[in-house]
PDBML (XML) file of the C-alpha atoms, coordinates in Angstrom:
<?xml version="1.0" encoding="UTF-8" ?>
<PDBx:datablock datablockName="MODEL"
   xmlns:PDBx="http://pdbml.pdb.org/schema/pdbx-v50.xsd"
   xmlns:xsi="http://www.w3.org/2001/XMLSchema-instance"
   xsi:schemaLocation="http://pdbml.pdb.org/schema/pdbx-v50.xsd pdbx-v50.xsd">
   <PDBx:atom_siteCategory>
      <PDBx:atom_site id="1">
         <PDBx:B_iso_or_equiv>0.00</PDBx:B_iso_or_equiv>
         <PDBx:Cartn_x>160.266</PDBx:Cartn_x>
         <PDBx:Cartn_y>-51.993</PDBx:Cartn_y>
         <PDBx:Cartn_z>115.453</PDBx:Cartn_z>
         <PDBx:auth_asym_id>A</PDBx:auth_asym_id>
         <PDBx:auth_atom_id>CA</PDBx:auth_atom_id>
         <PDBx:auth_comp_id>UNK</PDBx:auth_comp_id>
         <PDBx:auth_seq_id>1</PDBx:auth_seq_id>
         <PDBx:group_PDB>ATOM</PDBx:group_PDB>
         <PDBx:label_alt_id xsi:nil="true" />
         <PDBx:label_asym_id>A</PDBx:label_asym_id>
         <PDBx:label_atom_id>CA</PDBx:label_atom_id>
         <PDBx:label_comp_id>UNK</PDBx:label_comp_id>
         <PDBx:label_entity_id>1</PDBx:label_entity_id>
         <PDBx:label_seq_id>1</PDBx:label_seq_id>
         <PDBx:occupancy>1.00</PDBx:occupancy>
         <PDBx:pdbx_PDB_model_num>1</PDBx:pdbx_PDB_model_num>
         <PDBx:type_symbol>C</PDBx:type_symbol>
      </PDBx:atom_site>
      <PDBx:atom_site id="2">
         <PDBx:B_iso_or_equiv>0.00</PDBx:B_iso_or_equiv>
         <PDBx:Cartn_x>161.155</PDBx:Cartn_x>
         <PDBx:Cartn_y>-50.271</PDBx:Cartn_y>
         <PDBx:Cartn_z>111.850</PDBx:Cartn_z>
         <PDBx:auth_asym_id>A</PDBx:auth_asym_id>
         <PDBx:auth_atom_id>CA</PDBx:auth_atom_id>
         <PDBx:auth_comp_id>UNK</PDBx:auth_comp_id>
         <PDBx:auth_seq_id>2</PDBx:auth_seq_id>
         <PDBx:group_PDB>ATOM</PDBx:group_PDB>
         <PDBx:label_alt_id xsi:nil="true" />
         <PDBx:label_asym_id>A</PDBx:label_asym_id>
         <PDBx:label_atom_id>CA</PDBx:label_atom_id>
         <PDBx:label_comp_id>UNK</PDBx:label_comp_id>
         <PDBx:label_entity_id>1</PDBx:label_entity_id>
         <PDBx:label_seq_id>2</PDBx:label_seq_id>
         <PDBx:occupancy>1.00</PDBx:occupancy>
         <PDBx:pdbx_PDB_model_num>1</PDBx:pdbx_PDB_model_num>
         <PDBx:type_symbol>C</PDBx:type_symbol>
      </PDBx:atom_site>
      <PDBx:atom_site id="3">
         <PDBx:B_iso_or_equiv>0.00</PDBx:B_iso_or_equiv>
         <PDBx:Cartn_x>159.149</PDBx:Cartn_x>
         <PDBx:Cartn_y>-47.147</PDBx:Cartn_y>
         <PDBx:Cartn_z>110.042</PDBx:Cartn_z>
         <PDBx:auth_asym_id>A</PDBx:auth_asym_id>
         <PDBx:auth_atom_id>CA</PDBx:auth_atom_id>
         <PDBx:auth_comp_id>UNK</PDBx:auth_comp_id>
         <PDBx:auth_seq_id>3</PDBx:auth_seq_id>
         <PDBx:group_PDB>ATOM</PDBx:group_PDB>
         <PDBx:label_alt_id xsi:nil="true" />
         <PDBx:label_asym_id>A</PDBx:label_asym_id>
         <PDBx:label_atom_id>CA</PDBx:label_atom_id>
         <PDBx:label_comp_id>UNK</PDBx:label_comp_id>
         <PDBx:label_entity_id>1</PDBx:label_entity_id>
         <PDBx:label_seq_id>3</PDBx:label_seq_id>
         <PDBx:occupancy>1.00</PDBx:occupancy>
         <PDBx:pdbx_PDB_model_num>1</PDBx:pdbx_PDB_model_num>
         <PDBx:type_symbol>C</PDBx:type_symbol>
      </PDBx:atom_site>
      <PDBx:atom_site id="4">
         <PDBx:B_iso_or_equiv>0.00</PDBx:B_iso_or_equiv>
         <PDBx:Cartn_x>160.641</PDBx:Cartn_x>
         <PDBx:Cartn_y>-45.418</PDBx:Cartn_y>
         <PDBx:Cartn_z>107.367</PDBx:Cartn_z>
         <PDBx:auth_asym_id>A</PDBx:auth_asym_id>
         <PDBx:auth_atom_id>CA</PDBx:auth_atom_id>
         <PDBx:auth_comp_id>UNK</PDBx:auth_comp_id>
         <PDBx:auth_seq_id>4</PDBx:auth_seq_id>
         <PDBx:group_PDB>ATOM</PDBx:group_PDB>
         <PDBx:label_alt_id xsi:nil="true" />
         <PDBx:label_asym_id>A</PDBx:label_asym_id>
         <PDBx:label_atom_id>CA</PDBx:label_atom_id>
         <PDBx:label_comp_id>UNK</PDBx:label_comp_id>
         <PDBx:label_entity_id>1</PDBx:label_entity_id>
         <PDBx:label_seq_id>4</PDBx:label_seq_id>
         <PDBx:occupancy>1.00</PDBx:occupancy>
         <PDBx:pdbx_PDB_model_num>1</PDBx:pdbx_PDB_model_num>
         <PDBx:type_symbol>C</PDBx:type_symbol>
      </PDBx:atom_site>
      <PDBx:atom_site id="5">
         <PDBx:B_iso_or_equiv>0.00</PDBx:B_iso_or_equiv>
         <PDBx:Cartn_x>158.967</PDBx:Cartn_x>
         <PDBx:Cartn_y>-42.984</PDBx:Cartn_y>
         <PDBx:Cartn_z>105.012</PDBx:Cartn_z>
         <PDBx:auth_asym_id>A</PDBx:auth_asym_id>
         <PDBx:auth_atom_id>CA</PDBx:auth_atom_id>
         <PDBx:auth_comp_id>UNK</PDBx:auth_comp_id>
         <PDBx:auth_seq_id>5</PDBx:auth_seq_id>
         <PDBx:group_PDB>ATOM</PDBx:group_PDB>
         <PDBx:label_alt_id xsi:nil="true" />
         <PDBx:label_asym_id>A</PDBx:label_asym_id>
         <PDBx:label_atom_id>CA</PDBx:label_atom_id>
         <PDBx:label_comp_id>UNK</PDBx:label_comp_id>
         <PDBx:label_entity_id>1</PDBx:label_entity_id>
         <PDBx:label_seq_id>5</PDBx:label_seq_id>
         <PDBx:occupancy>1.00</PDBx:occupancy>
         <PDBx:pdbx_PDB_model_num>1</PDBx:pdbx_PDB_model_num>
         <PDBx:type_symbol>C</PDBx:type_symbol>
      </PDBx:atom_site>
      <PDBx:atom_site id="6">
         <PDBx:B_iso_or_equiv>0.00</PDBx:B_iso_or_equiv>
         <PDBx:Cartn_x>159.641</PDBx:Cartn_x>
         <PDBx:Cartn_y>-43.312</PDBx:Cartn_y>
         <PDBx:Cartn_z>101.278</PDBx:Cartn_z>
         <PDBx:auth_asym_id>A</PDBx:auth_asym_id>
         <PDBx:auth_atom_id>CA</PDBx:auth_atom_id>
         <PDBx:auth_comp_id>UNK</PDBx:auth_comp_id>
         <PDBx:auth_seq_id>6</PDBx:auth_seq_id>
         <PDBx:group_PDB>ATOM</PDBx:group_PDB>
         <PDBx:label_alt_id xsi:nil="true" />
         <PDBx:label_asym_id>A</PDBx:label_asym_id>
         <PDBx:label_atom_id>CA</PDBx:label_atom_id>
         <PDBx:label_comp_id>UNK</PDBx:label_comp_id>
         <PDBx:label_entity_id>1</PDBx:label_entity_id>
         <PDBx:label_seq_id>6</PDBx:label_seq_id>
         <PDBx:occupancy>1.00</PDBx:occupancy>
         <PDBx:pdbx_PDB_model_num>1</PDBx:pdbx_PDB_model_num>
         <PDBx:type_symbol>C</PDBx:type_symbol>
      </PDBx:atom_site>
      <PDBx:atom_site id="7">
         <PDBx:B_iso_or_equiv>0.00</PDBx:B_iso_or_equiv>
         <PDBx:Cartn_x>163.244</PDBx:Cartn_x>
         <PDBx:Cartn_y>-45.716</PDBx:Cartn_y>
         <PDBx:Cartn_z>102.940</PDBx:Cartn_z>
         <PDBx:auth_asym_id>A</PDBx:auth_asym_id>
         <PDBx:auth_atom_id>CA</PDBx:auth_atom_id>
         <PDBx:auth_comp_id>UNK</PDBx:auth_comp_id>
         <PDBx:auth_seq_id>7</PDBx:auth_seq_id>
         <PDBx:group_PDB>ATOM</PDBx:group_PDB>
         <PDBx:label_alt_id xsi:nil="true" />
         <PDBx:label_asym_id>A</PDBx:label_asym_id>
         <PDBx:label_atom_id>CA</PDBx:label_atom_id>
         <PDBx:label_comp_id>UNK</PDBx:label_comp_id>
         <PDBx:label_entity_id>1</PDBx:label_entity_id>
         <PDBx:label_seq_id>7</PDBx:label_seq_id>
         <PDBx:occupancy>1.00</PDBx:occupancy>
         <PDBx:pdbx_PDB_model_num>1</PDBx:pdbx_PDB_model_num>
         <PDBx:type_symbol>C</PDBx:type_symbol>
      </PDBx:atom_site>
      <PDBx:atom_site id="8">
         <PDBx:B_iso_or_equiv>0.00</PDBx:B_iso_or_equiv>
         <PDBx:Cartn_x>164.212</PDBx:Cartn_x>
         <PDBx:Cartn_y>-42.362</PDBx:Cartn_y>
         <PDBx:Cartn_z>105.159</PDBx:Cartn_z>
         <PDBx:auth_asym_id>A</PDBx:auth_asym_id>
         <PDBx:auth_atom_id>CA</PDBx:auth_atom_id>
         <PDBx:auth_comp_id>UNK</PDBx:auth_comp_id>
         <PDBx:auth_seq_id>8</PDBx:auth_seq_id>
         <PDBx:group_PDB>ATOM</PDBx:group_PDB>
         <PDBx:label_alt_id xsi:nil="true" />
         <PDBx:label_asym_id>A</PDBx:label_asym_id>
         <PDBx:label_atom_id>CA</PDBx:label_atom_id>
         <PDBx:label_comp_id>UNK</PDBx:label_comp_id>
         <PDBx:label_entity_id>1</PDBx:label_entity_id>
         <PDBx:label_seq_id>8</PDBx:label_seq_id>
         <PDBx:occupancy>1.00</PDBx:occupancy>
         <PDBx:pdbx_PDB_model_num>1</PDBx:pdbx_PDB_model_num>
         <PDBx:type_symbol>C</PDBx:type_symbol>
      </PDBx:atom_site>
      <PDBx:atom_site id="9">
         <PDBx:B_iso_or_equiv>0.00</PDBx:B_iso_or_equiv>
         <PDBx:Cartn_x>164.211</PDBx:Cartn_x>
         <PDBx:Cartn_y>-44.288</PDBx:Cartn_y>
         <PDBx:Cartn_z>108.794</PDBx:Cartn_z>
         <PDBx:auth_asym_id>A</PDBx:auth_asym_id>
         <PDBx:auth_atom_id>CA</PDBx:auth_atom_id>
         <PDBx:auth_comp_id>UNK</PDBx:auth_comp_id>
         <PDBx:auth_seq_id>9</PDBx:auth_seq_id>
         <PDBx:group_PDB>ATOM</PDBx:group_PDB>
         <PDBx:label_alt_id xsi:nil="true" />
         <PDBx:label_asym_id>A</PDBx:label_asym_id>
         <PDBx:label_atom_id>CA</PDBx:label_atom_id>
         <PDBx:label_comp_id>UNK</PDBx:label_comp_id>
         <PDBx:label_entity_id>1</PDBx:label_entity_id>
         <PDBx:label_seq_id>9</PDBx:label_seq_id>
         <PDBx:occupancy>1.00</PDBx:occupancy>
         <PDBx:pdbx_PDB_model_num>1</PDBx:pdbx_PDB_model_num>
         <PDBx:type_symbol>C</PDBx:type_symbol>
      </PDBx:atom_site>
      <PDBx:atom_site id="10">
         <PDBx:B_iso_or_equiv>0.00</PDBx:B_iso_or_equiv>
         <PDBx:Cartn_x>161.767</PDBx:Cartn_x>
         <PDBx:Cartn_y>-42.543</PDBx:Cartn_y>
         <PDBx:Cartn_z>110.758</PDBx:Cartn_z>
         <PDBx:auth_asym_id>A</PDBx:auth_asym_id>
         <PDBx:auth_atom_id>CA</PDBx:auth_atom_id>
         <PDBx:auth_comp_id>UNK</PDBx:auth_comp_id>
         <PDBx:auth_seq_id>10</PDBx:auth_seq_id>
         <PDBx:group_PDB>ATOM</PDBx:group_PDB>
         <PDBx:label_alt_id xsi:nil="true" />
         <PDBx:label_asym_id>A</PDBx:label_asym_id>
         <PDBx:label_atom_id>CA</PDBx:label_atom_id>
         <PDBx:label_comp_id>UNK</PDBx:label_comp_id>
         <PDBx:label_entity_id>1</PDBx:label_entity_id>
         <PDBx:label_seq_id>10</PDBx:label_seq_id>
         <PDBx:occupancy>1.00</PDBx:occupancy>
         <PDBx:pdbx_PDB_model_num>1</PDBx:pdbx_PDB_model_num>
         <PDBx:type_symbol>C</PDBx:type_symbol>
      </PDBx:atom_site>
      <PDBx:atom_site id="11">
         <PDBx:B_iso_or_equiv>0.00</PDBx:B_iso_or_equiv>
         <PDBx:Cartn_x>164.522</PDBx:Cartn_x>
         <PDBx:Cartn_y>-41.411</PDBx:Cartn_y>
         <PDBx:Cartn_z>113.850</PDBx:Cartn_z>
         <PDBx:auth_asym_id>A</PDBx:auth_asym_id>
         <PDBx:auth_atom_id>CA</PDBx:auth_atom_id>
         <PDBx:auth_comp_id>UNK</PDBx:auth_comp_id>
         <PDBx:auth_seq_id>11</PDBx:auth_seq_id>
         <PDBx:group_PDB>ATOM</PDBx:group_PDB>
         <PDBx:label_alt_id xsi:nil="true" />
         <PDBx:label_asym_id>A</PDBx:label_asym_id>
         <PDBx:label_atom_id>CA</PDBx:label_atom_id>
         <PDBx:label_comp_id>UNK</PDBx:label_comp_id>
         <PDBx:label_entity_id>1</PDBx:label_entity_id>
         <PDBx:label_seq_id>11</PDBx:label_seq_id>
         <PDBx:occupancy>1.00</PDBx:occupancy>
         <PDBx:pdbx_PDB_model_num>1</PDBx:pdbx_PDB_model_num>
         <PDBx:type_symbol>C</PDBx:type_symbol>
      </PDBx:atom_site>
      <PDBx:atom_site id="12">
         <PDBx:B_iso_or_equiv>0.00</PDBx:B_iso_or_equiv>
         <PDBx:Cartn_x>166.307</PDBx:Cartn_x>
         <PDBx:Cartn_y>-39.837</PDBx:Cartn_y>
         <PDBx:Cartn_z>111.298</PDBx:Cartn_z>
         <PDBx:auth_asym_id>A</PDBx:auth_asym_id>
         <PDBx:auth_atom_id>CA</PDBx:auth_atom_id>
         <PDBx:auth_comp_id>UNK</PDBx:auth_comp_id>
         <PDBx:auth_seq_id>12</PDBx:auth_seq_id>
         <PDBx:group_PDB>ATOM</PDBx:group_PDB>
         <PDBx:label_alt_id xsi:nil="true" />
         <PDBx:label_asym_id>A</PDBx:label_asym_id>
         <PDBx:label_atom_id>CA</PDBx:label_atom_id>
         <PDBx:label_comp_id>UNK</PDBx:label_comp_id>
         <PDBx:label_entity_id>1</PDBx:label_entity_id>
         <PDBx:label_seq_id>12</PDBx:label_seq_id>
         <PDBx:occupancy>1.00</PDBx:occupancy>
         <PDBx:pdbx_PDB_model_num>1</PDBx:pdbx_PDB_model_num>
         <PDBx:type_symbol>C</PDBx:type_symbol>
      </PDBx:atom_site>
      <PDBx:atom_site id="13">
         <PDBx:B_iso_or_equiv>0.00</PDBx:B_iso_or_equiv>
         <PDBx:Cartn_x>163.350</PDBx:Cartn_x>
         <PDBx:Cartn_y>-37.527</PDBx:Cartn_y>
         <PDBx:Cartn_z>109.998</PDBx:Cartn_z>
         <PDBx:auth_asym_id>A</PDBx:auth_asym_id>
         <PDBx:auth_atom_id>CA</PDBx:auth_atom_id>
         <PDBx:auth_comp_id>UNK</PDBx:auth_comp_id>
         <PDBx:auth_seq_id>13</PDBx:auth_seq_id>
         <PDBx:group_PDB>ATOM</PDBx:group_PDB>
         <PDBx:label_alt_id xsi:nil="true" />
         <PDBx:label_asym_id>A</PDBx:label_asym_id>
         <PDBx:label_atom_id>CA</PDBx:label_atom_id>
         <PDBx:label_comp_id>UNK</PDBx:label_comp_id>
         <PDBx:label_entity_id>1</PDBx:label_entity_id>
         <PDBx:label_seq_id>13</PDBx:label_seq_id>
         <PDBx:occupancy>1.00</PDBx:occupancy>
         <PDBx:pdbx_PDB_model_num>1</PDBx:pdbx_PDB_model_num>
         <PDBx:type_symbol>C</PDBx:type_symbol>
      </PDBx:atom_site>
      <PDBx:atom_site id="14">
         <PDBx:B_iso_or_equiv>0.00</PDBx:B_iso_or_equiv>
         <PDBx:Cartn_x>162.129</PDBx:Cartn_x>
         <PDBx:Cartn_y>-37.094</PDBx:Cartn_y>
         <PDBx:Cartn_z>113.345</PDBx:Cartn_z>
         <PDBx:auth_asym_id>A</PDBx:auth_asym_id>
         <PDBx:auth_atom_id>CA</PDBx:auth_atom_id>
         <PDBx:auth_comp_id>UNK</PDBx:auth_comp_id>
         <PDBx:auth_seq_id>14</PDBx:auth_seq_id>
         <PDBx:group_PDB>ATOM</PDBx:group_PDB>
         <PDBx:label_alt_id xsi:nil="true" />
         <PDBx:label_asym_id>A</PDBx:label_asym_id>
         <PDBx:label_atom_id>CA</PDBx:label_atom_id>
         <PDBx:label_comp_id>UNK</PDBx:label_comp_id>
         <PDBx:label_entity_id>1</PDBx:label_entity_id>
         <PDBx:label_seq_id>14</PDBx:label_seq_id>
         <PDBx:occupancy>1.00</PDBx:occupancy>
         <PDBx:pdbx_PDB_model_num>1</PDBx:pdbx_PDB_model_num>
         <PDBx:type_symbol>C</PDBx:type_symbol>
      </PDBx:atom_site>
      <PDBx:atom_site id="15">
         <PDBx:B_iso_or_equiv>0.00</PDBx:B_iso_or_equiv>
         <PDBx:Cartn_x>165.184</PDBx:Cartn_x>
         <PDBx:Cartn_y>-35.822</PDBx:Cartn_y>
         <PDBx:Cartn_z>114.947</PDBx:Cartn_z>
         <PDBx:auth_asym_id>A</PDBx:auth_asym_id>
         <PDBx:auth_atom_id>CA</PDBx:auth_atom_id>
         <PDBx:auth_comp_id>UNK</PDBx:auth_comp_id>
         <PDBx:auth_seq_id>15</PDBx:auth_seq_id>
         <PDBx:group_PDB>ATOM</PDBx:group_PDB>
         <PDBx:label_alt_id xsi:nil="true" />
         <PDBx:label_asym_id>A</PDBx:label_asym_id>
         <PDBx:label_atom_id>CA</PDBx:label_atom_id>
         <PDBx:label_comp_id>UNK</PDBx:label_comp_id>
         <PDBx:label_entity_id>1</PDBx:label_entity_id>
         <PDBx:label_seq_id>15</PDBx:label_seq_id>
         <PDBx:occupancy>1.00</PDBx:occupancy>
         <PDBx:pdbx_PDB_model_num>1</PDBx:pdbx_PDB_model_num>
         <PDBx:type_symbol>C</PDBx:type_symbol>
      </PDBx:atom_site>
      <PDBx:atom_site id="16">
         <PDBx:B_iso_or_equiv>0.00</PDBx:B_iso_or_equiv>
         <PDBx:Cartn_x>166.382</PDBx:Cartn_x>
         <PDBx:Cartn_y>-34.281</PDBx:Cartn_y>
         <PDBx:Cartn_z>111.382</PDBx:Cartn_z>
         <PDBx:auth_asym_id>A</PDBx:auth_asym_id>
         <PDBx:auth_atom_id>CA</PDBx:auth_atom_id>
         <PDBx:auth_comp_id>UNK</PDBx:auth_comp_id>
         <PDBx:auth_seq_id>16</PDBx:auth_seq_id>
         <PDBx:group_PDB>ATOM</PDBx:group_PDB>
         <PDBx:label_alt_id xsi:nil="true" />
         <PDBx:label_asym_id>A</PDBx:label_asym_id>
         <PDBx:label_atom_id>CA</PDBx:label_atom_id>
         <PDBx:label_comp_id>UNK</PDBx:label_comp_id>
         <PDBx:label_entity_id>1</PDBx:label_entity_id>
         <PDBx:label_seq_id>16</PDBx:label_seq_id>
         <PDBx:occupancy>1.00</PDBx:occupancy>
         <PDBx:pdbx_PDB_model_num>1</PDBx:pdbx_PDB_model_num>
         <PDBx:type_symbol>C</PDBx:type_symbol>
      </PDBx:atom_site>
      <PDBx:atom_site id="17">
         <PDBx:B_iso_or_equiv>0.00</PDBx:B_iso_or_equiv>
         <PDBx:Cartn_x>163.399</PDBx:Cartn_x>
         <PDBx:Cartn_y>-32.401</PDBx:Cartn_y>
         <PDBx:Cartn_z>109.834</PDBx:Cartn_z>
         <PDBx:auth_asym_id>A</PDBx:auth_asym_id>
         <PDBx:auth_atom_id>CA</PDBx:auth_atom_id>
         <PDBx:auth_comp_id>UNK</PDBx:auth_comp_id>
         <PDBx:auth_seq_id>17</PDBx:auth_seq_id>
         <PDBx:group_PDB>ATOM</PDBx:group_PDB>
         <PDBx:label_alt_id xsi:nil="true" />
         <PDBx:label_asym_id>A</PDBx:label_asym_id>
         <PDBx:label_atom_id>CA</PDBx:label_atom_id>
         <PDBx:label_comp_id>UNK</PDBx:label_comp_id>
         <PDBx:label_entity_id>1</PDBx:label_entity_id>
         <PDBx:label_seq_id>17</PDBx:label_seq_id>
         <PDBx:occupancy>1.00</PDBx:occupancy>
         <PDBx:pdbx_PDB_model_num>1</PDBx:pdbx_PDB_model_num>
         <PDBx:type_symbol>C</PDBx:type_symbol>
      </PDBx:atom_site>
      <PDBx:atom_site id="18">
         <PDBx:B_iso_or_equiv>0.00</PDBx:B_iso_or_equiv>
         <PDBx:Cartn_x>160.630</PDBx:Cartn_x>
         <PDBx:Cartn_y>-30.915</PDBx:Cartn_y>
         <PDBx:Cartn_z>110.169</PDBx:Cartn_z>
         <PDBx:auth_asym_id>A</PDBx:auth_asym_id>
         <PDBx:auth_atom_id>CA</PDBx:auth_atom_id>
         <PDBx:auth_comp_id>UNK</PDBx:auth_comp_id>
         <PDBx:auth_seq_id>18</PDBx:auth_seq_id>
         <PDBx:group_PDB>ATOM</PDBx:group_PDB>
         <PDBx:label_alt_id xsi:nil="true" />
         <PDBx:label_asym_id>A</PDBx:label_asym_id>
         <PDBx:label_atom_id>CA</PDBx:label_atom_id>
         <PDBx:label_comp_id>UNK</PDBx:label_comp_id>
         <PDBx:label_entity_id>1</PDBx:label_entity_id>
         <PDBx:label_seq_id>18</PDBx:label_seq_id>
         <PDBx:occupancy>1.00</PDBx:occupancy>
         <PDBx:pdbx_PDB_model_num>1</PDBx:pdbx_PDB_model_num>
         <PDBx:type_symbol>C</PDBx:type_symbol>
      </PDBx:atom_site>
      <PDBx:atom_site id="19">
         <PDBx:B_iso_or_equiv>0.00</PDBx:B_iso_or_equiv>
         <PDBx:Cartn_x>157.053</PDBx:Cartn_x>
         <PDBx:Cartn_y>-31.827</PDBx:Cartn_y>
         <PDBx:Cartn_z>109.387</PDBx:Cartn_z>
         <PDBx:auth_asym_id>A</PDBx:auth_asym_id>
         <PDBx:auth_atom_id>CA</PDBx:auth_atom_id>
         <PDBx:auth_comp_id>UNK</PDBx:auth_comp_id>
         <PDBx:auth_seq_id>19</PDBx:auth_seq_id>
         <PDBx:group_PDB>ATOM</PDBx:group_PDB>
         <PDBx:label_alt_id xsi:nil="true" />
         <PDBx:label_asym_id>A</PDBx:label_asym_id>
         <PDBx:label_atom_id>CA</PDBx:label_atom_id>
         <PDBx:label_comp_id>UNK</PDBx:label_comp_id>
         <PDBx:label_entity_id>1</PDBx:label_entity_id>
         <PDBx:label_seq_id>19</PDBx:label_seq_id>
         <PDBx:occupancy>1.00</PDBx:occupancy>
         <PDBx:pdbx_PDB_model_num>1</PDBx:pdbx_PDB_model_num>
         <PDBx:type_symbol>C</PDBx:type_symbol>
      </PDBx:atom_site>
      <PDBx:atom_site id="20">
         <PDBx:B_iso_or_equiv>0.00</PDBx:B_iso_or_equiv>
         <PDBx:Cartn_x>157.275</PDBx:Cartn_x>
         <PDBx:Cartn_y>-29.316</PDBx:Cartn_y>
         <PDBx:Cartn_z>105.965</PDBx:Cartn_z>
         <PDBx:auth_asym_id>A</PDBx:auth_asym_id>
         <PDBx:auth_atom_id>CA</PDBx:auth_atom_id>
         <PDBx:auth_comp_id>UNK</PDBx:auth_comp_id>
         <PDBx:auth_seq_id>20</PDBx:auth_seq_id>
         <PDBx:group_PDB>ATOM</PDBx:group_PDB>
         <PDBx:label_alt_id xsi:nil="true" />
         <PDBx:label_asym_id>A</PDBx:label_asym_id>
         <PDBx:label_atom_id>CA</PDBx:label_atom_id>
         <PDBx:label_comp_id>UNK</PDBx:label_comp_id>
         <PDBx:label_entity_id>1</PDBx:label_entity_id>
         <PDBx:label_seq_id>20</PDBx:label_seq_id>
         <PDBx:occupancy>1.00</PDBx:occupancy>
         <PDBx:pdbx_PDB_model_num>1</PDBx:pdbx_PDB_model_num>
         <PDBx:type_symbol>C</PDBx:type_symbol>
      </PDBx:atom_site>
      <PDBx:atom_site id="21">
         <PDBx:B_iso_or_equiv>0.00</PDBx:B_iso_or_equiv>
         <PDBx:Cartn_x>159.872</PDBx:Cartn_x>
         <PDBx:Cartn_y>-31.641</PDBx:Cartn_y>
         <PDBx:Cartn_z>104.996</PDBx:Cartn_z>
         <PDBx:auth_asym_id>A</PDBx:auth_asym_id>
         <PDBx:auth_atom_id>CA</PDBx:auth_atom_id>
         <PDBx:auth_comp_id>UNK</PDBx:auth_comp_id>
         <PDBx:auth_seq_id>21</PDBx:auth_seq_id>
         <PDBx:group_PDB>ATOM</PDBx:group_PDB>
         <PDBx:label_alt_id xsi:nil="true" />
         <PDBx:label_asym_id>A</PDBx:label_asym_id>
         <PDBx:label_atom_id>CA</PDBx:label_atom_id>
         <PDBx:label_comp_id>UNK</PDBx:label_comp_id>
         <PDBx:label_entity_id>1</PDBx:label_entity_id>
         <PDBx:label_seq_id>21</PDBx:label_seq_id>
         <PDBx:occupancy>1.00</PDBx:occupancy>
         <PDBx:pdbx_PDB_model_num>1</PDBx:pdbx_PDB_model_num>
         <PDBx:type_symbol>C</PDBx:type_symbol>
      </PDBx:atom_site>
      <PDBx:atom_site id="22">
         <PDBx:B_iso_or_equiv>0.00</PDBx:B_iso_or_equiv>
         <PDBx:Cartn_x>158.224</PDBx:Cartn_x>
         <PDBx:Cartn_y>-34.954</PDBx:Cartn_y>
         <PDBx:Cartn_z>105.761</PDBx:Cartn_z>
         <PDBx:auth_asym_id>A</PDBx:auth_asym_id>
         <PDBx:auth_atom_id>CA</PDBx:auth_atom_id>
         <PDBx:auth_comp_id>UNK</PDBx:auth_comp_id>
         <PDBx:auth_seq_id>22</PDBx:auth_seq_id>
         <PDBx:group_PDB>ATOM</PDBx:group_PDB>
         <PDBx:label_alt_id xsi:nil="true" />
         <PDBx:label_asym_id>A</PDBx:label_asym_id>
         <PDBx:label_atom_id>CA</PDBx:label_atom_id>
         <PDBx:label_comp_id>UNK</PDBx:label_comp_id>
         <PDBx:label_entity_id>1</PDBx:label_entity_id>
         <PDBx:label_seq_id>22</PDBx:label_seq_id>
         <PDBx:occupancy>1.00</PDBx:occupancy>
         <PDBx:pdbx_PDB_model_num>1</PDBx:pdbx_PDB_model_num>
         <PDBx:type_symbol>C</PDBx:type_symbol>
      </PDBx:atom_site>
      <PDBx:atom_site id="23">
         <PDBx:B_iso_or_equiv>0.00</PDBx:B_iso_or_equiv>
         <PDBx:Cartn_x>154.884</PDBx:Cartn_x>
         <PDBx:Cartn_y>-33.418</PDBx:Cartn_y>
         <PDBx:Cartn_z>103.726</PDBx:Cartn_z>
         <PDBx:auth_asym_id>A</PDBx:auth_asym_id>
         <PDBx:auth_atom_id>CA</PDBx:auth_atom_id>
         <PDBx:auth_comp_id>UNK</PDBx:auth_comp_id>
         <PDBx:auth_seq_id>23</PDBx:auth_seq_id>
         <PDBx:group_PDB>ATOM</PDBx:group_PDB>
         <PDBx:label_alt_id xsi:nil="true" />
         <PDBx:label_asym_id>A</PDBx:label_asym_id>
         <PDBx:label_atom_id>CA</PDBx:label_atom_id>
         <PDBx:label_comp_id>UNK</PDBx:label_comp_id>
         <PDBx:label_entity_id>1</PDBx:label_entity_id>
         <PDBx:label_seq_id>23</PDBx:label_seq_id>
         <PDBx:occupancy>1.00</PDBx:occupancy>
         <PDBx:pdbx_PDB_model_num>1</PDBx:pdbx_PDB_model_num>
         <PDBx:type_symbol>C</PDBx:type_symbol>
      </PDBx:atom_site>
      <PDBx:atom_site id="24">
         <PDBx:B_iso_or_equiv>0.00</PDBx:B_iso_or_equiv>
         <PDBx:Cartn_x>157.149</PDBx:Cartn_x>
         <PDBx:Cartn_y>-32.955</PDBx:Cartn_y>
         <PDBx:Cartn_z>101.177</PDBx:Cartn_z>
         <PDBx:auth_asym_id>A</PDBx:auth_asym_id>
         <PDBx:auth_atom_id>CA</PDBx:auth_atom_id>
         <PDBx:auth_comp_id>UNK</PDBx:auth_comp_id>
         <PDBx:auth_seq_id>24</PDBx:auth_seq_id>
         <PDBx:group_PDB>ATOM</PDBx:group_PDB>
         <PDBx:label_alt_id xsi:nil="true" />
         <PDBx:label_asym_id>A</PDBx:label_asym_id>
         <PDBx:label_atom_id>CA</PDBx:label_atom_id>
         <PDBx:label_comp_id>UNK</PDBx:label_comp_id>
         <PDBx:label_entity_id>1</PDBx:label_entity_id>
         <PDBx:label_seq_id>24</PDBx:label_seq_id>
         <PDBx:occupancy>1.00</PDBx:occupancy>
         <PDBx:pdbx_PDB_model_num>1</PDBx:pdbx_PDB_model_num>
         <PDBx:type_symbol>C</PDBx:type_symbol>
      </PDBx:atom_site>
   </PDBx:atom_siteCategory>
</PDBx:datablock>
């Protein structure tokens, strides 16, 4: 039950940054 984007765990952008910085 694991996502990460570009090896950033997904809980950690979600709760971290915004969307701008997940397009980014």
């Amino acid at each position: 039950g694991k996502l990460t984007y570009r090896g950033y765990d997904i809980s950690e952008l979600a709760t971290k940054k915004s969307y701008l910085d997940i397009c980014y």
